[in-house]
Protein backbone atom coordinates (compact mmCIF):
# COMPACT_ATOMS: atom_id res chain seq x y z
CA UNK A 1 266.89 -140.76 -57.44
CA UNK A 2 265.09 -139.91 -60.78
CA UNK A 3 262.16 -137.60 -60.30
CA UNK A 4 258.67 -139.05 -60.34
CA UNK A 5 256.32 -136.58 -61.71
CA UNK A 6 252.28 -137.88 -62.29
CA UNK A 7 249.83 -136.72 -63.99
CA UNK A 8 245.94 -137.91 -63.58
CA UNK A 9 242.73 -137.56 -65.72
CA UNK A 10 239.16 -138.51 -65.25
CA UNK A 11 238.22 -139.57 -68.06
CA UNK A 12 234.85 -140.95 -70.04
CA UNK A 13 234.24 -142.10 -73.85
CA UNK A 14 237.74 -140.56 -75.29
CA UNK A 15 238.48 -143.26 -77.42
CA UNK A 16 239.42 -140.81 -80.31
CA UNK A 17 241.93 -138.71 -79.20
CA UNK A 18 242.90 -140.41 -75.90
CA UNK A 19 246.22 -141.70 -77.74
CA UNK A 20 246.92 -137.84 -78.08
CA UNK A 21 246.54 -137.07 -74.59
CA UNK A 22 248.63 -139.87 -73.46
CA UNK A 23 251.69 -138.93 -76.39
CA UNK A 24 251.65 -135.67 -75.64
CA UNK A 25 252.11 -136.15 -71.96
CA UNK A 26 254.72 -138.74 -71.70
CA UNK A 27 256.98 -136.74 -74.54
CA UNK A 28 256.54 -134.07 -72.18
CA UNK A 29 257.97 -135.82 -69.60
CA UNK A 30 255.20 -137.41 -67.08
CA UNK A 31 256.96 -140.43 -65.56
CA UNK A 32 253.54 -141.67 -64.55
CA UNK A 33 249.98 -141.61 -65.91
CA UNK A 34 246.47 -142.58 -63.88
CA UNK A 35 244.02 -142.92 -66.02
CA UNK A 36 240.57 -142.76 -64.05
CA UNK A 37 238.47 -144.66 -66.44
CA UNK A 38 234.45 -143.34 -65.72
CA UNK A 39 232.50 -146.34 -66.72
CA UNK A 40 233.48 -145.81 -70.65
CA UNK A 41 231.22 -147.47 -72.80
CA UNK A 42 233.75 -147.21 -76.23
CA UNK A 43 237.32 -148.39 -76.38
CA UNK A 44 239.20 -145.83 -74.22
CA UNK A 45 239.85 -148.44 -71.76
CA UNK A 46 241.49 -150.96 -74.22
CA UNK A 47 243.47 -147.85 -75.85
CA UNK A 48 245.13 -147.32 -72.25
CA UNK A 49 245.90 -151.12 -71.35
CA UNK A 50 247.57 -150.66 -75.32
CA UNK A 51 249.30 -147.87 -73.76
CA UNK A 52 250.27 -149.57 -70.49
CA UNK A 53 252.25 -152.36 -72.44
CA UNK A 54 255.18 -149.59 -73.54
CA UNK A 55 254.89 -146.75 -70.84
CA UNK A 56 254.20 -146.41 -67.11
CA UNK A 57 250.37 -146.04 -67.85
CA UNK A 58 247.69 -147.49 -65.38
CA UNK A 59 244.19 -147.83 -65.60
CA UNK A 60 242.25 -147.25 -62.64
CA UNK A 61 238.37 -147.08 -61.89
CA UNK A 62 236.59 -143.28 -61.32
CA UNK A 63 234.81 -143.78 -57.64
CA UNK A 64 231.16 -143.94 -57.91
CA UNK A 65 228.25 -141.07 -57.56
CA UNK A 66 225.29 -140.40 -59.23
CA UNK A 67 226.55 -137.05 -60.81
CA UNK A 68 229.89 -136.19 -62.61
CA UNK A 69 230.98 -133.37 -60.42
CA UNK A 70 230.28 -135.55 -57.46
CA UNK A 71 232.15 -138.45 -59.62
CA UNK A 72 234.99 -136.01 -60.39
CA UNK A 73 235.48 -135.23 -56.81
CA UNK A 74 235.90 -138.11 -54.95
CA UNK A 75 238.09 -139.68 -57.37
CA UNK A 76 240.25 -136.69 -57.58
CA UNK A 77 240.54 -137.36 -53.45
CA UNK A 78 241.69 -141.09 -54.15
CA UNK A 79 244.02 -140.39 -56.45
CA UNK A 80 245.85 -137.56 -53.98
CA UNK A 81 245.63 -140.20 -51.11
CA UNK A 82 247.26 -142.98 -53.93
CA UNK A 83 249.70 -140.88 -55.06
CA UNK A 84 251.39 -139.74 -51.73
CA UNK A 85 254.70 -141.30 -51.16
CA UNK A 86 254.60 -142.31 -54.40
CA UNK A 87 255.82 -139.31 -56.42
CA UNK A 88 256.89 -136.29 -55.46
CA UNK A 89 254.25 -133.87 -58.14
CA UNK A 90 250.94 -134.40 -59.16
CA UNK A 91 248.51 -132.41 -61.79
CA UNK A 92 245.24 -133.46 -62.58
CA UNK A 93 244.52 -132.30 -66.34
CA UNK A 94 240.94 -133.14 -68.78
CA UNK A 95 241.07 -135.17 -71.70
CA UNK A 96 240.28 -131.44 -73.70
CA UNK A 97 243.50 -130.23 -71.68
CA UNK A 98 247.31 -130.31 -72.67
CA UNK A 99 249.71 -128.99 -70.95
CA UNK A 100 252.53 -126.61 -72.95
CA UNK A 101 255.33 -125.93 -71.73
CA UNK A 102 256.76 -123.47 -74.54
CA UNK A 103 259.97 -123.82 -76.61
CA UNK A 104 261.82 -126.80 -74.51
CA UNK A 105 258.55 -128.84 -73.72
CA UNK A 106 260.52 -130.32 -71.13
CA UNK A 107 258.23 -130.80 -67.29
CA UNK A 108 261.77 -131.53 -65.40
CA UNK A 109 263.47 -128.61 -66.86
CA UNK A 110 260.41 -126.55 -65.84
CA UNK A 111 259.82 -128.13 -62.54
CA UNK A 112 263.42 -126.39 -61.48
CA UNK A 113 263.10 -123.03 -62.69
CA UNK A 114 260.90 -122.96 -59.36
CA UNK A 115 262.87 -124.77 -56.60
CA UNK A 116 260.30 -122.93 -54.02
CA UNK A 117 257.29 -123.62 -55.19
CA UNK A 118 255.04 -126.07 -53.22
CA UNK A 119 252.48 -125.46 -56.33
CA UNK A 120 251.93 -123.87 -59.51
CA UNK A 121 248.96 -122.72 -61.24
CA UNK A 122 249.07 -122.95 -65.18
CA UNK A 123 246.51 -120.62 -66.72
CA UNK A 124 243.93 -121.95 -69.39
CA UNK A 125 244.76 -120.92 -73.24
CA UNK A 126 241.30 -121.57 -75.18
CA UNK A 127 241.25 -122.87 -79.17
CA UNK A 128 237.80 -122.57 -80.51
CA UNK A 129 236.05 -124.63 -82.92
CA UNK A 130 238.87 -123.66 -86.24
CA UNK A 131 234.58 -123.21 -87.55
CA UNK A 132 234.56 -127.12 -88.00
CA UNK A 133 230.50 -128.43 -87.40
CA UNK A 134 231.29 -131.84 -87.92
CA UNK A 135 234.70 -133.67 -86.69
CA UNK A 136 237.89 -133.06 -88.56
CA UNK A 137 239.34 -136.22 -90.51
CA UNK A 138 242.47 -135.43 -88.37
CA UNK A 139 241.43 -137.31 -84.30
CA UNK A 140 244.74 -134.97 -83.26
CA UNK A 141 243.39 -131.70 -81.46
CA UNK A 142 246.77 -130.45 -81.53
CA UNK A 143 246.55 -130.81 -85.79
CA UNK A 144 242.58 -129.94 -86.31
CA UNK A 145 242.21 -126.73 -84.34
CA UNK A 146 244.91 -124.37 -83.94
CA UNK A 147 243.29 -120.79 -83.63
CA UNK A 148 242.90 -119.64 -80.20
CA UNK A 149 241.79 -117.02 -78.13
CA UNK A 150 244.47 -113.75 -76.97
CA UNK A 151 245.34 -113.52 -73.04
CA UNK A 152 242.49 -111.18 -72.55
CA UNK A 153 240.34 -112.47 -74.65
CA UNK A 154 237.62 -114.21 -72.25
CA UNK A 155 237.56 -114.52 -68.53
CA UNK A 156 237.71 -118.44 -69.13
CA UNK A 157 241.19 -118.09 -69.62
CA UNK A 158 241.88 -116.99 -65.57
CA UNK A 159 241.50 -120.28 -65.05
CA UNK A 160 244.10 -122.24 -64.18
CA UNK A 161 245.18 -126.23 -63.27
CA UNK A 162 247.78 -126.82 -60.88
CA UNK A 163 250.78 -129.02 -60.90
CA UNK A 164 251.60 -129.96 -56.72
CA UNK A 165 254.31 -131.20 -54.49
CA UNK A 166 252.15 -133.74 -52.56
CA UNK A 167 254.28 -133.52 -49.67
CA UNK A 168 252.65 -129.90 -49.37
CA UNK A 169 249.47 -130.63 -50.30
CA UNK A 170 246.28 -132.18 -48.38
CA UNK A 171 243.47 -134.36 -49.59
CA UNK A 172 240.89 -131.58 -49.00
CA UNK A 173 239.03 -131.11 -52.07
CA UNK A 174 239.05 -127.38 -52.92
CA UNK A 175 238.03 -127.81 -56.66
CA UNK A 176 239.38 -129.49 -59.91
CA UNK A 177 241.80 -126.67 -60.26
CA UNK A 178 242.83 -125.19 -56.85
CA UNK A 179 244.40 -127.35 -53.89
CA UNK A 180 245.04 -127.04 -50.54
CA UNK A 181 248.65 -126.45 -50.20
CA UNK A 182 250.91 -125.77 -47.78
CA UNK A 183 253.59 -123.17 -48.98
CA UNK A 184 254.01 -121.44 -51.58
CA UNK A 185 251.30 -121.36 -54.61
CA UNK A 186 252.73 -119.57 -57.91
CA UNK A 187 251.84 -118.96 -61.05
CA UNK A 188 253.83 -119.65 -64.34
CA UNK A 189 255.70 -116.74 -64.43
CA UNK A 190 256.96 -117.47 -60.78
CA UNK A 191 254.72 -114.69 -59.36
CA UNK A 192 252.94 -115.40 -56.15
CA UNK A 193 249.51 -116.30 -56.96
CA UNK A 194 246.86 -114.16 -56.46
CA UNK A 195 243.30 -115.86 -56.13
CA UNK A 196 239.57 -114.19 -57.92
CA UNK A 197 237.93 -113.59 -54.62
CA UNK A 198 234.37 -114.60 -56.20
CA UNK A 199 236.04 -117.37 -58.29
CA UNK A 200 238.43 -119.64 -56.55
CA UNK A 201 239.89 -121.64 -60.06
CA UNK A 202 240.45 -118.29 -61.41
CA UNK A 203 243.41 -115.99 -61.35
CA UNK A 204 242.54 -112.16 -60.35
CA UNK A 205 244.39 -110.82 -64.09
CA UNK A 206 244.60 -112.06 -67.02
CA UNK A 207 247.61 -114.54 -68.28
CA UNK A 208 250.77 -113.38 -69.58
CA UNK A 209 251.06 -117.73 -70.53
CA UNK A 210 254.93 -117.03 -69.36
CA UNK A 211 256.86 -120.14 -69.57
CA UNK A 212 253.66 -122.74 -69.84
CA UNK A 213 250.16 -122.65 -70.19
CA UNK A 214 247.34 -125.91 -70.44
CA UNK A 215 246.12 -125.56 -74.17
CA UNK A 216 241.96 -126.18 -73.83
CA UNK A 217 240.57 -127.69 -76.32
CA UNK A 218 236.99 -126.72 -74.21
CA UNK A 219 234.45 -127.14 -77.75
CA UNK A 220 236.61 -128.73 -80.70
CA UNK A 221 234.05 -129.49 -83.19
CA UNK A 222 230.42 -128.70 -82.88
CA UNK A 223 229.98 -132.43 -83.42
CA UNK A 224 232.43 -133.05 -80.11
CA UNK A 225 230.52 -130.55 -78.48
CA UNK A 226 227.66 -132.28 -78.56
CA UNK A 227 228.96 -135.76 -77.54
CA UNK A 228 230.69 -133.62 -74.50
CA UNK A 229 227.08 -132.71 -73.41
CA UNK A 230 225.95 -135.90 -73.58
CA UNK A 231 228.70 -137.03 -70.95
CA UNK A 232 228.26 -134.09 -68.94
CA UNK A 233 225.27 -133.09 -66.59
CA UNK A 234 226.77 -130.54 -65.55
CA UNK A 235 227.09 -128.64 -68.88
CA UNK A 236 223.19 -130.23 -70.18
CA UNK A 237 221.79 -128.56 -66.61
CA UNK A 238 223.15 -125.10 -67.60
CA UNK A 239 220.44 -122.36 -68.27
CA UNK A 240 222.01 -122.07 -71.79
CA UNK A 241 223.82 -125.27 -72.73
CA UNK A 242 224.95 -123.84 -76.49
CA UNK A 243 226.59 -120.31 -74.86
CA UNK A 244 228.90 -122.25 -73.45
CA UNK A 245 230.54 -123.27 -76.89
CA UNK A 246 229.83 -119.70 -78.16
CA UNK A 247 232.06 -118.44 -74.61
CA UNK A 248 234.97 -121.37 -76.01
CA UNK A 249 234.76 -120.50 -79.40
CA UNK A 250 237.48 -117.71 -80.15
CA UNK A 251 239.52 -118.28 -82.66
CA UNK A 252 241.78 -114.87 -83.32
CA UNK A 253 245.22 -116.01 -82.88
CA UNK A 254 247.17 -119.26 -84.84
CA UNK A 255 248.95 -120.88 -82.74
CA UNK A 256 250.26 -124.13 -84.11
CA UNK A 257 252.53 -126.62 -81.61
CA UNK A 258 256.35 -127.01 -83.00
CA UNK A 259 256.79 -129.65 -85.52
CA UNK A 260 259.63 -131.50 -83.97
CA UNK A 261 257.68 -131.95 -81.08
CA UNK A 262 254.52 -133.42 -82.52
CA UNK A 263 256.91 -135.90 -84.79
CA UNK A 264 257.91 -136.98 -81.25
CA UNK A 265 254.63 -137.22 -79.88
CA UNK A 266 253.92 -138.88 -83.00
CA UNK A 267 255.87 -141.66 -82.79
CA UNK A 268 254.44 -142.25 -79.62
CA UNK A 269 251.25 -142.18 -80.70
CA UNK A 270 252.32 -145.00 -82.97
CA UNK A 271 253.70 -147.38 -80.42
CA UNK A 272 250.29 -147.21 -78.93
CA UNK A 273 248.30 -148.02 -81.72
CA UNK A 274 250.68 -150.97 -82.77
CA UNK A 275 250.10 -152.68 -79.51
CA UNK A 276 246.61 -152.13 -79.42
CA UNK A 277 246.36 -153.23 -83.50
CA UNK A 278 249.04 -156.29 -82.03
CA UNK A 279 245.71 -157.03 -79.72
CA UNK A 280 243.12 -156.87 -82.33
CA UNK A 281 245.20 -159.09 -84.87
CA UNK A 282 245.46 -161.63 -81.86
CA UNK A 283 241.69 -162.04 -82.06
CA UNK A 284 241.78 -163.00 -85.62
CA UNK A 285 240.75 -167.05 -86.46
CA UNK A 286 238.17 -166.46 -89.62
CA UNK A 287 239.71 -165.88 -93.29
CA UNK A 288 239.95 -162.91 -94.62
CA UNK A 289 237.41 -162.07 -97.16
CA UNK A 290 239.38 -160.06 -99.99
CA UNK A 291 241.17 -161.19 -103.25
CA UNK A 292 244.85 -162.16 -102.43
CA UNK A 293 247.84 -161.26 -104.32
CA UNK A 294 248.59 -164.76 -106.44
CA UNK A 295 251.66 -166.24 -106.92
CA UNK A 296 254.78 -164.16 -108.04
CA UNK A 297 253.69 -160.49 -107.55
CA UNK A 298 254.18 -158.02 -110.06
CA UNK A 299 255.07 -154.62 -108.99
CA UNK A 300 256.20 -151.10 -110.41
CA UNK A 301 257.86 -148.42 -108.56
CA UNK A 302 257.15 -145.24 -109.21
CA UNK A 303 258.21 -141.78 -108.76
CA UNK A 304 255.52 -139.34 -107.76
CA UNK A 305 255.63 -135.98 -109.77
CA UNK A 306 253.01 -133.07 -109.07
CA UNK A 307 251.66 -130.58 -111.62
CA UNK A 308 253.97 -127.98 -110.44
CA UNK A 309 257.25 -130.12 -111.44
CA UNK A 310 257.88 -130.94 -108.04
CA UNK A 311 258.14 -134.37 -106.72
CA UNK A 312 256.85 -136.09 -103.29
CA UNK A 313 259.21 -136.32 -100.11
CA UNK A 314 259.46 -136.72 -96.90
CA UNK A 315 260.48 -133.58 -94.62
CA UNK A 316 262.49 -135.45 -91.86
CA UNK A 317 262.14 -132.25 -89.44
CA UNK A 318 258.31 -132.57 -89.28
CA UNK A 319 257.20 -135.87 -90.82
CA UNK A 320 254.87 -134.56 -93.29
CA UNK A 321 254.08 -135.72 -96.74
CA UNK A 322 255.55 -132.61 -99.03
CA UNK A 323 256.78 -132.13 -102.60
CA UNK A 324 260.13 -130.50 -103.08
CA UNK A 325 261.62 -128.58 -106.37
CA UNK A 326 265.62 -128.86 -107.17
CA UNK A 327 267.78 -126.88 -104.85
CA UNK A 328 265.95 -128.03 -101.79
CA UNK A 329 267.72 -128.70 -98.53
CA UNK A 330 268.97 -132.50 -99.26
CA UNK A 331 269.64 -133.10 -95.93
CA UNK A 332 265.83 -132.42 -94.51
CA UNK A 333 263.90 -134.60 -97.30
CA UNK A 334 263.73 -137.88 -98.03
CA UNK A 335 262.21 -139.44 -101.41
CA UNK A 336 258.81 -140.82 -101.42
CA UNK A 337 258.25 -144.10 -103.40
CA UNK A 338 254.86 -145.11 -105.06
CA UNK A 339 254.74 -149.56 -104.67
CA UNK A 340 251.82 -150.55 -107.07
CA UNK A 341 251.27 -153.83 -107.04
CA UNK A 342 249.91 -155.72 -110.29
CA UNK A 343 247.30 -157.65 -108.86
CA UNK A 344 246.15 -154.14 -106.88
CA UNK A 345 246.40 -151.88 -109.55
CA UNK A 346 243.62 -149.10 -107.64
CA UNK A 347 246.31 -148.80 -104.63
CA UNK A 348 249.32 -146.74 -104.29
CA UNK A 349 251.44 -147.36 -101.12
CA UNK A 350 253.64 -144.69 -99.97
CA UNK A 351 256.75 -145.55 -98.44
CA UNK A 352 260.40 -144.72 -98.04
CA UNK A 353 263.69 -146.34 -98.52
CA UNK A 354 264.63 -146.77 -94.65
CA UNK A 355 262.49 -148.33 -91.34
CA UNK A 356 262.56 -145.53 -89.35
CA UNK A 357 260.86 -142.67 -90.96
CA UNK A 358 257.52 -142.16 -90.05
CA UNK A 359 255.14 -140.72 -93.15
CA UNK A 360 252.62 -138.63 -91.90
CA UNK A 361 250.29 -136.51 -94.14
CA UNK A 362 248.26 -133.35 -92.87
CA UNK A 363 244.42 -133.98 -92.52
CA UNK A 364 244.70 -137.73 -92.70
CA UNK A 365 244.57 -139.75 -89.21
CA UNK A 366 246.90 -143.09 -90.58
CA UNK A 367 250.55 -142.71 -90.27
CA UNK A 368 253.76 -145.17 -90.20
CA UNK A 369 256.37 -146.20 -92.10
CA UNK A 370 253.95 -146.82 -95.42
CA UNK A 371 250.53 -145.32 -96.15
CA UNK A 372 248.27 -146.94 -98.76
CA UNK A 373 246.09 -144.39 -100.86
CA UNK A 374 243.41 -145.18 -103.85
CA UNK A 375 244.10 -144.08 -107.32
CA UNK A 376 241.37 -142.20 -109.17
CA UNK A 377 241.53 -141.62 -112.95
CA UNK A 378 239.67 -138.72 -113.94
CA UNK A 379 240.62 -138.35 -117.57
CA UNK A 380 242.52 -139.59 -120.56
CA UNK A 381 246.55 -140.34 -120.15
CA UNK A 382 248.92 -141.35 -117.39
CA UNK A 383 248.92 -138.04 -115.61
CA UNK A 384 245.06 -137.60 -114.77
CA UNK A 385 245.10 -139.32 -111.57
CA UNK A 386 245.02 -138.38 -108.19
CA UNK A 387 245.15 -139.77 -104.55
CA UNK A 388 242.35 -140.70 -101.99
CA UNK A 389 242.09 -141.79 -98.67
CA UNK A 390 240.89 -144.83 -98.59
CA UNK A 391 238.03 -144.07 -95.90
CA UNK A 392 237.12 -140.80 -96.06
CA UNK A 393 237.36 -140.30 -99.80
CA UNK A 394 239.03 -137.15 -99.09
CA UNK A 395 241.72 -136.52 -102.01
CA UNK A 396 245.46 -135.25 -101.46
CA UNK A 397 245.81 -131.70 -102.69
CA UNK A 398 249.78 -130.78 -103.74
CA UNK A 399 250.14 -126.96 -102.70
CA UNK A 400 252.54 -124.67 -104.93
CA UNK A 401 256.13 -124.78 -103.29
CA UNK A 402 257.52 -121.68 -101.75
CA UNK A 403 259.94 -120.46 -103.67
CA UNK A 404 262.57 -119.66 -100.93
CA UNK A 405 262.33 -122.88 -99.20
CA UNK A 406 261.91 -124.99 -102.84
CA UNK A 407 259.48 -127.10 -100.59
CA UNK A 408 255.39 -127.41 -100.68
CA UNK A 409 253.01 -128.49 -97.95
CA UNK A 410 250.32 -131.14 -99.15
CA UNK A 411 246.86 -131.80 -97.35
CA UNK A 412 244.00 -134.45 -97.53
CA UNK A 413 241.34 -132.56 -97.46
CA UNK A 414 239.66 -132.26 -100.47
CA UNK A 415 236.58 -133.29 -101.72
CA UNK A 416 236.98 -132.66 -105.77
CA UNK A 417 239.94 -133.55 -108.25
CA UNK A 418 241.11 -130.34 -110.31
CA UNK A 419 244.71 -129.30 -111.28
CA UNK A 420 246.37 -129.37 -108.43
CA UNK A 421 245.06 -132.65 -106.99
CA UNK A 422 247.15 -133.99 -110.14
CA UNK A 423 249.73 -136.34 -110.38
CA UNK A 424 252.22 -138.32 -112.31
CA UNK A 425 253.60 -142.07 -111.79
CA UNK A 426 257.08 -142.31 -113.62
CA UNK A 427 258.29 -145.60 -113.22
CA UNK A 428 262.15 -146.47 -111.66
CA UNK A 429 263.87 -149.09 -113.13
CA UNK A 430 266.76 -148.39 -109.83
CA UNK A 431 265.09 -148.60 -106.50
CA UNK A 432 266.22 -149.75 -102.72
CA UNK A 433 265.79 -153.49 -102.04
CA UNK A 434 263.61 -152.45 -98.98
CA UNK A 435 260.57 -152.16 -101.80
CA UNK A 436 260.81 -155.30 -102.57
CA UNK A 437 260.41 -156.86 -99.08
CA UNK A 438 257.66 -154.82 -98.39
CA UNK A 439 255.83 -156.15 -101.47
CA UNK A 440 256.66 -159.53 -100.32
CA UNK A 441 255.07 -158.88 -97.25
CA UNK A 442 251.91 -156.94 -98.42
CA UNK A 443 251.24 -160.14 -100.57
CA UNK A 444 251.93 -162.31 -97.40
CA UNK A 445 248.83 -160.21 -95.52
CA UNK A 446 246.47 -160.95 -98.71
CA UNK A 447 246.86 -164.57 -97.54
CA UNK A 448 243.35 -166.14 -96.29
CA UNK A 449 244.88 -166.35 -92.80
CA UNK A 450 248.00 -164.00 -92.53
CA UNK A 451 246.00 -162.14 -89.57
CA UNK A 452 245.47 -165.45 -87.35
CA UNK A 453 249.36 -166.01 -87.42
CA UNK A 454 251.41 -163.85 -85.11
CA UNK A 455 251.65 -160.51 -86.42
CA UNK A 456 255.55 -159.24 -85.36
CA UNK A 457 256.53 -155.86 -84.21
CA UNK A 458 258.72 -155.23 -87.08
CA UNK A 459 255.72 -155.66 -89.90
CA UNK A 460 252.80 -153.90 -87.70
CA UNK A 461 252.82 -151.01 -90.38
CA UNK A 462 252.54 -153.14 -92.93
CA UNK A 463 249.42 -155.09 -91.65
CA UNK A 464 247.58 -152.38 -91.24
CA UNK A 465 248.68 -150.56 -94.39
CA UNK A 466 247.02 -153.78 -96.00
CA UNK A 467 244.08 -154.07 -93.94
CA UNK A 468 243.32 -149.83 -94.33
CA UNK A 469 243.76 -150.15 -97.91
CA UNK A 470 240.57 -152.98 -98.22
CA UNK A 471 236.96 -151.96 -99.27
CA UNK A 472 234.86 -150.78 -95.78
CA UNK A 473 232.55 -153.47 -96.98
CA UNK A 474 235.83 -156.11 -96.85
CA UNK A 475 236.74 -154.81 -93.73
CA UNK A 476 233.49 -154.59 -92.34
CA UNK A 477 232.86 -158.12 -92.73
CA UNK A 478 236.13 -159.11 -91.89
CA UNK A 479 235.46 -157.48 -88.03
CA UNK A 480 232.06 -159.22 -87.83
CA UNK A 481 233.18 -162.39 -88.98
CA UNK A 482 236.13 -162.30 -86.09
CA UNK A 483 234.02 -160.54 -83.51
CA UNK A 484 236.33 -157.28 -83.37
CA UNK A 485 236.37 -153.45 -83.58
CA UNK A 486 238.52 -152.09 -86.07
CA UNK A 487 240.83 -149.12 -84.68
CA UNK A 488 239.24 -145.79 -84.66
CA UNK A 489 242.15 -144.41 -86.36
CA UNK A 490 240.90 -146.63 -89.53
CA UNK A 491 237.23 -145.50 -88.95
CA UNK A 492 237.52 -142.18 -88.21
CA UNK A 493 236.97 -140.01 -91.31
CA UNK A 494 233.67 -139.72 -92.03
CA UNK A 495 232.94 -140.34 -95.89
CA UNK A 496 232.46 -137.70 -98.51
CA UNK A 497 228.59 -136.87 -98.91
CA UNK A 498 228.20 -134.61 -101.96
């Protein structure tokens, strides 16, 4: 019989990262995921049903008090008493919590290095702020802050969340991080636990984080922050409501998740924002409002080549935009193709020459199998141009490659255009057929009503490469006109203010 291992969260208003929280889980390995939805006023609710159509993810209702602890609680009870007979573990984790499980990030291979255990407590591993005030373009916690605190570092990080046979383990409510178990109770490192006397969700020493620990994301942004008080009376009714970021926000050590592992959580991530963009586009009857591609659509394609003589790829191993010099690894990039279209001529599309590889670049939030960008010409001659998001403004920055590895990170992060924001467009008259199609179908999307026609699985990259790359003002009025929300991945990244 396969294993059936659940996880359960209590959640409220986590619309922009919720799609995270559920990719990180089920790559981990969660067979099951309750999603205790607390009255959510934003879309977290349609996120999960978006989630629900690909994995074993159900959306269930929080039980009702007047206060969140009291909330937290009962609901925490009903989904103990739900779960039993069901599946044989159960953890309870926050939104702001993911649980890492070191090199294999595997929960079943975990599970049996402790055949014993009727329970084990995972100690708390706090990342401050990374000193962002307002949100990161980036929704992905596990991308945007990446500093954390050391093992002895704060007294927060005694804490711990349990994962629990629930054939050894009683409805009694104990707190959110302690049950009532009957048998053994370890931590991590396969020690017996031993209990703070004065705190019960704390351990008595500080974590050695052997084999797993839950990452807490406890104050992100001091922007989050403040939308987490806002949802939480029991944080506003503290004596000093702001010491409780300044306790979170420690941010000594890096400490950034392996890249093979968030490609994987990344392509998760994807499959749930297709099917909720497949709901959206089902909503669609108005025309669109923009300028459509006429007729028989001129197109270039184009090499991208950075100041530094390097040229853009993809890095296969991690997913990320890069730019590579000769001699690089062959095998681990893959070349990056520029589609301008004539009829567009202020839009660059990124792409590759296969339908698998998924293009992700650091600091943006959009990611797929194409990505569109803006072109900005900031002086005389074909080289003076750079790339912007779309959205945010934010411009793509080409680092200087290492010399060992022949390979350069890139980020979208920046706000002005100097040297090495710089590119060049050279033009290939040889190119894969692929390119082709893809401009066939970006022109098909320009149509008045290519959005109120069934959108297919195949070209849900596509549609929304289209629709991200319109004005805010196009889009804008496109939503209104069709009564819809546009996906918070397209909305995220606040604009440039200079």
């Amino acid at each position: 019989m396969s294993e059936r291992l659940a996880l359960a969260i209590f959640v409220k208003n986590e619309e922009r990262d919720i799609a995270w929280w559920l990719g990180w889980h089920i790559a981990l390995g969660f067979t099951t995921i309750c999603v205790y939805d607390d009255d959510s006023t934003d879309r977290t609710a349609e996120i999960v049903r978006a989630a629900s159509k690909s994995f074993d993810v159900r959306l269930e209702t929080s039980e009702k008090a007047v206060r969140f602890n009291h909330r937290q609680r009962l609901t925490y009870e009903k989904a103990i008493s739900d779960a039993k007979n069901k599946f044989e573990w159960l953890m309870f984790l926050d939104s702001d919590e993911y649980l890492d499980l070191g090199k294999d990030q595997n929960l079943s291979a975990f599970l049996k290095k402790f055949p014993d255990a009727s329970a084990i407590a995972i100690n708390w591993c706090c990342f401050g702020s990374n000193h962002h005030i307002v949100r990161p373009t980036n929704s992905s916690p596990l991308e945007s802050y990446v500093r954390r605190s050391n093992p002895n570092s704060t007294d927060a990080n005694k804490i711990v969340k349990s994962i629990f046979r629930l054939d050894k383990t009683s409805s009694r409510y104990i707190n959110p991080h302690h049950f009532d178990v009957d048998g053994l109770y370890i931590t991590s490192d396969g020690t017996e636990i031993q209990w703070d006397a004065t705190h019960p969700e704390r351990t008595q020493d500080y974590p050695s984080w052997t084999n797993a620990c839950v990452r807490h994301y406890a104050c992100r942004s001091l922007a989050d922050f403040l939308d987490k008080v806002e949802r939480r009376s029991d944080i506003r009714d503290l004596p000093d409501p702001m010491n409780y970021f300044k306790i979170f926000d420690i941010n000594e050590t890096l400490d950034v998740p392996d890249e093979g592992f968030l490609l994987k959580v990344r392509k998760i991530v994807r499959q749930i924002r297709q099917n909720y963009e497949q709901i959206l586009y089902s909503k669609i009857t108005k025309k669109q409002p923009w300028k459509i591609y006429n007729g028989h659509v001129g197109f270039e394609i184009c090499e991208i080549q950075t100041v530094h003589g390097s040229r853009a790829c993809l890095d296969r191993e991690s997913g990320n935009l890069v730019s590579i010099m000769d001699g690089a690894n062959a095998d681990r990039f893959a070349p990056i193709y520029g589609i301008l279209v004539n009829d567009d001529p202020d839009t660059l599309y990124l792409t590759t020459a296969t339908e698998t590889d998924i293009l992700h670049v650091p600091f943006d939030d959009r990611f797929g199998t194409i990505v569109p960008f803006k072109i900005e010409t900031t002086g005389e001659g074909t080289s003076d141009i750079g790339l912007r998001n779309p959205h945010s403004g934010r411009a793509i920055c080409w680092l200087l490659p290492d010399q060992e590895t022949r390979s350069g990170a890139i980020e979208c992060d920046r706000q002005w255009m100097h040297g090495w924001e710089m590119i060049h467009l050279h033009k290939l008259d040889m190119f894969p057929n692929r390119l082709a199609e893809i401009v066939a179908k970006l022109t098909h999307f320009s149509l008045p009503n290519a959005y109120s026609n069934e959108v297919y699985t195949n070209d849900m990259d596509i549609a929304f490469a289209f629709l991200s790359s319109r004005t805010q003002s196009e889009q804008n009025i496109w939503a209104q006109e069709n009564n819809v929300t546009l996906p918070t991945w397209m909305t995220n990244a606040p604009k440039i203010t200079l």
